[in-house]
Protein backbone atom coordinates (compact mmCIF):
# COMPACT_ATOMS: atom_id res chain seq x y z
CA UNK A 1 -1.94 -9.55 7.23
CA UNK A 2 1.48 -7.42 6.62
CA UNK A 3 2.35 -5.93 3.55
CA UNK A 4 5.76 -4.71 2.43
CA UNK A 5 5.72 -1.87 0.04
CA UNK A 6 7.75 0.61 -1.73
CA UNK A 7 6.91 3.97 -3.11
CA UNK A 8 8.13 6.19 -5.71
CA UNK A 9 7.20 10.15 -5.42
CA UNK A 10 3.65 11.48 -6.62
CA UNK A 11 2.16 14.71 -7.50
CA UNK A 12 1.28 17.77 -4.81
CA UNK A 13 -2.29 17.70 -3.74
CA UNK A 14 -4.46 20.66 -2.71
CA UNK A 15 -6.30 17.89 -0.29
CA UNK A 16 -3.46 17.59 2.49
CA UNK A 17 -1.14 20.32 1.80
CA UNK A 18 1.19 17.42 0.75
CA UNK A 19 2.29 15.37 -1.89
CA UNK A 20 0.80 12.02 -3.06
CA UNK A 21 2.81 8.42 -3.39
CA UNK A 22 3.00 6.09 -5.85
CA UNK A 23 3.32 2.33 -5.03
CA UNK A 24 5.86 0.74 -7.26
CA UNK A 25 5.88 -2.39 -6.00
CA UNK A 26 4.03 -4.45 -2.59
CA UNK A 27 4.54 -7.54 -1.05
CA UNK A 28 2.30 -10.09 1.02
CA UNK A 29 4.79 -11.26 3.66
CA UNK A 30 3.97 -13.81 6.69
CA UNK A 31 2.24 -17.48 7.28
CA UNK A 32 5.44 -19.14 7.19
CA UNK A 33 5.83 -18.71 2.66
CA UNK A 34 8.39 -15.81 1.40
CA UNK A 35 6.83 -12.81 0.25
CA UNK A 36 3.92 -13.22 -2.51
CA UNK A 37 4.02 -10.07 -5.04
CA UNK A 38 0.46 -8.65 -5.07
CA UNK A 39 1.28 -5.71 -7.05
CA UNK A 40 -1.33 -6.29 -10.00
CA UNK A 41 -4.33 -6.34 -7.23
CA UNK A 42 -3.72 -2.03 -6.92
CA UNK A 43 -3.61 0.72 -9.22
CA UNK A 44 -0.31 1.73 -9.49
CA UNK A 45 -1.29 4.80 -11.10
CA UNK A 46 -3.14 5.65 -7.94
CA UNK A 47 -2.02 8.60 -6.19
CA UNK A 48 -2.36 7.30 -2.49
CA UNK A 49 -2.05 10.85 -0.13
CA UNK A 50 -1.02 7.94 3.01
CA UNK A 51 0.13 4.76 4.25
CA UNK A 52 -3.36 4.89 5.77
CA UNK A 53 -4.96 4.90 2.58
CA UNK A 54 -3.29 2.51 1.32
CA UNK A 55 -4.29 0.33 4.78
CA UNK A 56 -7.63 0.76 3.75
CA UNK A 57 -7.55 -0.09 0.05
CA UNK A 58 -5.75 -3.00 0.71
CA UNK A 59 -7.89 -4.42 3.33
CA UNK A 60 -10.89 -3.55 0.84
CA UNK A 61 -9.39 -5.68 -1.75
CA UNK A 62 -8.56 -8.68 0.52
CA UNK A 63 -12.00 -8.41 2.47
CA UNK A 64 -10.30 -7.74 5.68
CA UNK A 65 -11.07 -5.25 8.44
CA UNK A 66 -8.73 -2.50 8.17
CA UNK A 67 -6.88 -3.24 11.44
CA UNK A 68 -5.71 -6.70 10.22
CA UNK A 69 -3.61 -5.05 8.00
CA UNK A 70 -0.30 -4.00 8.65
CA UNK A 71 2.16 -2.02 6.45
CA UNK A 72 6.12 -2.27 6.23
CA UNK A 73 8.05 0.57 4.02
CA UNK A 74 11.14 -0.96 1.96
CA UNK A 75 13.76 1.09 2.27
């Protein structure tokens, strides 16, 4: 299943050296429909510290194994 998302900046974490995202907005995309905004299924509070994380919340939330998911940044 790819997802389309865009972020907006975070906070600095002492867990990764790095800073964290925020998603502002993410998309369903594919099976032959337009994109489906799924945006109210995450947290968009949630500091996410990579797309990886995100990978795996998202394929918690639609009961998929976390290599059916695929991400796409908006630019």
């Amino acid at each position: 299943m790819l997802f389309e998302f865009t972020r907006r900046s975070g906070a600095p974490t002492v867990f990764n050296d790095g800073t964290t995202f925020h998603v502002d907005q993410i998309s369903r995309c594919g099976e032959g429909q337009g994109p489906t905004d799924v945006s109210h299924l995450i947290d968009s509070t949630y500091g996410y510290h990579s797309s990886r994380e995100l990978r795996w919340h998202l394929a918690e939330r639609f009961g998929l194994a976390p290599n059916a998911v695929a991400l796409r940044e908006a630019h």
